[in-house]
C-alpha atoms as a PDB file:
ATOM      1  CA  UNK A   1       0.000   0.000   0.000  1.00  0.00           C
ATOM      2  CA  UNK A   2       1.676   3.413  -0.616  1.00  0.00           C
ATOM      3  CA  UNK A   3       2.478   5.415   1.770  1.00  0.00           C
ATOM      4  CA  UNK A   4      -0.113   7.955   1.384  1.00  0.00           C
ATOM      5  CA  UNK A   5      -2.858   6.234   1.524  1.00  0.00           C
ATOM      6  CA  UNK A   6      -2.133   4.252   4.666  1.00  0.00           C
ATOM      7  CA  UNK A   7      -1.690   8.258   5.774  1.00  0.00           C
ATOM      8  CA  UNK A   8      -5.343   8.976   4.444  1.00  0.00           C
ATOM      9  CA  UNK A   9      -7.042   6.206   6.386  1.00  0.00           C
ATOM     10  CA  UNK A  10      -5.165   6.881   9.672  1.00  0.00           C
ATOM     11  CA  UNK A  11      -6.250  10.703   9.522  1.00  0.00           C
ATOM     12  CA  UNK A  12      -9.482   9.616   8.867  1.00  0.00           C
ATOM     13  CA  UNK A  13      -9.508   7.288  11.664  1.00  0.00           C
ATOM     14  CA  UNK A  14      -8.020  10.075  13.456  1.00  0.00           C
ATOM     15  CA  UNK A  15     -10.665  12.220  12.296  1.00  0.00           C
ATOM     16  CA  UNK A  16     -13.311   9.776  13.892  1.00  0.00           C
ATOM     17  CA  UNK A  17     -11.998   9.762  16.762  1.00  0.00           C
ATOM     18  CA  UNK A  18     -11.637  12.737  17.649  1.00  0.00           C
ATOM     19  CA  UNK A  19     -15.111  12.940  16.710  1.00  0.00           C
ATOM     20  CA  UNK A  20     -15.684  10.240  19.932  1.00  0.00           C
ATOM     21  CA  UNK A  21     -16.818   7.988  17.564  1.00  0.00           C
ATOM     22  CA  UNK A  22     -16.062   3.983  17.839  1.00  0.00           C
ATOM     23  CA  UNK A  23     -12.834   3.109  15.607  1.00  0.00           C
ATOM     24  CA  UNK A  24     -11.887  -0.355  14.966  1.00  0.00           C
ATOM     25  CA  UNK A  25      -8.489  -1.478  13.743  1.00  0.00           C
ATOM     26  CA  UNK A  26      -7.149  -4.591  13.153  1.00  0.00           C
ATOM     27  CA  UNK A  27      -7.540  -7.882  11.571  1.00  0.00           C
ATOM     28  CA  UNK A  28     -10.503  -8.761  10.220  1.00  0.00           C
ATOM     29  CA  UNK A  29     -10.659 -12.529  11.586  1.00  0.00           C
ATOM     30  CA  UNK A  30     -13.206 -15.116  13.024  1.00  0.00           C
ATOM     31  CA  UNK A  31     -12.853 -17.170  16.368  1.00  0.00           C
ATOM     32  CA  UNK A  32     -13.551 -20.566  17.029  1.00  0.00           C
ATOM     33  CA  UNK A  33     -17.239 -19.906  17.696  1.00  0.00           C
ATOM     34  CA  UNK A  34     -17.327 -18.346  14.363  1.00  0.00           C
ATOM     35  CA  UNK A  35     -18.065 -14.924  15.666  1.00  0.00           C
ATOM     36  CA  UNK A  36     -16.312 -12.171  13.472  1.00  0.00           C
ATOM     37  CA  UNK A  37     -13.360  -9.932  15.350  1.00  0.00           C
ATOM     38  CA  UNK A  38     -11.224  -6.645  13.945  1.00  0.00           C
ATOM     39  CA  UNK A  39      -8.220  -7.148  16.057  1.00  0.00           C
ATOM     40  CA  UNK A  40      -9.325  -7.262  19.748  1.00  0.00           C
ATOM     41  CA  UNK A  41     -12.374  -6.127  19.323  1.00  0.00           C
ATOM     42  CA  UNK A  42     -16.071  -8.479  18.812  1.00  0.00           C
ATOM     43  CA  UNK A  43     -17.592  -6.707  15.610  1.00  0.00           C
ATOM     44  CA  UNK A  44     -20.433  -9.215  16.007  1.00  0.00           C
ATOM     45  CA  UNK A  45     -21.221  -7.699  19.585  1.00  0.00           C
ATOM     46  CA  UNK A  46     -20.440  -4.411  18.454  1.00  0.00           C
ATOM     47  CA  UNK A  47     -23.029  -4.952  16.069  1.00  0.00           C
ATOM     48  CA  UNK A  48     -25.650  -5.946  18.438  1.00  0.00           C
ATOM     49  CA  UNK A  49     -25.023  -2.855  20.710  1.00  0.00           C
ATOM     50  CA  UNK A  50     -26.165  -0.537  17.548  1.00  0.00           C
ATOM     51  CA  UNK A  51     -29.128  -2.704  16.547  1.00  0.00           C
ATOM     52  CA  UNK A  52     -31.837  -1.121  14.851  1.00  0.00           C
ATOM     53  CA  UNK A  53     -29.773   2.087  14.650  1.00  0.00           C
ATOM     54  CA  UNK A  54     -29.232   3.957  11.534  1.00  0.00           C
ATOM     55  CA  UNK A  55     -25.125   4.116  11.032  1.00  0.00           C
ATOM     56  CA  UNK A  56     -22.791   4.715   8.721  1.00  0.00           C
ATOM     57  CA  UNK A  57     -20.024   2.248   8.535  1.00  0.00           C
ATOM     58  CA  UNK A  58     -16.500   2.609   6.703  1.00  0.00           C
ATOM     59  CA  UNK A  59     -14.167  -0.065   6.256  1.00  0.00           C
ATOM     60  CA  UNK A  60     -10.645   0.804   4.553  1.00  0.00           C
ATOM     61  CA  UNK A  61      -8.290  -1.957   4.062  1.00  0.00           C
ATOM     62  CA  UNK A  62      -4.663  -1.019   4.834  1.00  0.00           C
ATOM     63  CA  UNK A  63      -3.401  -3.403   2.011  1.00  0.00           C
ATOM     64  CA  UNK A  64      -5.120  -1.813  -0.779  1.00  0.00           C
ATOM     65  CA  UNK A  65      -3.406  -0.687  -3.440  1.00  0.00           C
ATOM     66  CA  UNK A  66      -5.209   2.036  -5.389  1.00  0.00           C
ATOM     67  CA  UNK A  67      -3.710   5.282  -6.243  1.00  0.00           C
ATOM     68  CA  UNK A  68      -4.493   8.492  -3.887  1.00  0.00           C
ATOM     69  CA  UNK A  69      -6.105  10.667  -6.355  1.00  0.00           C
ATOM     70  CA  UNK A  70      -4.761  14.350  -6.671  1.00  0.00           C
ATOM     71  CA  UNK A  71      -7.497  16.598  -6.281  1.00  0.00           C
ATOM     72  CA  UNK A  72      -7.578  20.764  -7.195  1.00  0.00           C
ATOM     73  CA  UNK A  73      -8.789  22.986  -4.392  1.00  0.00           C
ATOM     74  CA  UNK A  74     -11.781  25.081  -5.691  1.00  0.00           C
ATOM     75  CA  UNK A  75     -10.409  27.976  -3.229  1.00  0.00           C
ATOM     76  CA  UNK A  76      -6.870  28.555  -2.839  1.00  0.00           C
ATOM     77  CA  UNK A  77      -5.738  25.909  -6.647  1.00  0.00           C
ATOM     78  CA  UNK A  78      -3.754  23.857  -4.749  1.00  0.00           C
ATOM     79  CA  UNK A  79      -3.408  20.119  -5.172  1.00  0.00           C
ATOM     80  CA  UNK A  80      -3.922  18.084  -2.681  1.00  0.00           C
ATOM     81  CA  UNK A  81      -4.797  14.090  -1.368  1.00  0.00           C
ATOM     82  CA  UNK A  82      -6.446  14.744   1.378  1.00  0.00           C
ATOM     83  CA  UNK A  83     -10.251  14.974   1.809  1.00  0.00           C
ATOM     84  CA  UNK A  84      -9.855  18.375   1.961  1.00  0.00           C
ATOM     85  CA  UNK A  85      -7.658  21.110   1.759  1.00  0.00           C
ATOM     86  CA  UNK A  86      -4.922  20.952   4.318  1.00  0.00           C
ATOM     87  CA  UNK A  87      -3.811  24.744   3.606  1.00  0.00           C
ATOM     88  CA  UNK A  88      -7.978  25.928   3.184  1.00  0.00           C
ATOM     89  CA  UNK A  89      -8.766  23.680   6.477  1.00  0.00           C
ATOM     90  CA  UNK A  90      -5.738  24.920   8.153  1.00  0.00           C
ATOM     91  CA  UNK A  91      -6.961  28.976   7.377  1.00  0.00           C
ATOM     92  CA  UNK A  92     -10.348  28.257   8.481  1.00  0.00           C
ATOM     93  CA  UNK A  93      -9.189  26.612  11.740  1.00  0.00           C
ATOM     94  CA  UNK A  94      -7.083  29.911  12.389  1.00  0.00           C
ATOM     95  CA  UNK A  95      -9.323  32.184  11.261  1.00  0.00           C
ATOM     96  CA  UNK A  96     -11.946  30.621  13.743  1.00  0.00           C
ATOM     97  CA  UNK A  97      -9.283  30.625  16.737  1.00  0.00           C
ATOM     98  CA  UNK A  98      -8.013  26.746  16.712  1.00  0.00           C
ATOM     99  CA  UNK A  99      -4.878  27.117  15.937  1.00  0.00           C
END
């Protein structure tokens, strides 16, 4: 996997959790009662704790090999690979008093 995508999927994992949401990583593997695990964690109980809930679920593999693809800010031109604009994202956060 190239390096910048691995770097993609970690700051949106990052992203996540900062957002206190639950992020899994791991190995995608089953037991020997056949219940499904990502690393440590029990997706299959995970699962059942967000029954009839409506969610939104990402899975990136780390070992896949697609191309990043270069995107053109509309705002400032600049290319980027992010999902957005670090140098439009970093302005706003300043601009607002983050930074």
């Amino acid at each position: 996997m190239s390096a910048m995508r691995r770097a993609a999927i970690l700051r949106m994992a990052s992203s996540a959790h900062e957002m206190d949401l639950d992020v899994m990583s791991g190995v995608l593997s089953r037991d020997e009662h056949e219940r499904w695990h990502i690393g440590p964690h029990d997706l299959e109980e995970w699962l059942t704790a967000h029954a009839n809930q409506e969610l939104v679920l990402v899975l990136a593999s780390l070992m896949d090999e697609r191309p990043v693809k270069t995107r053109s800010c509309g705002t400032c031109g600049r290319d980027y690979t992010d999902v957005d604009c670090p140098y439009c994202r970093a302005s706003r956060l300043r601009l607002r008093g983050h930074a």
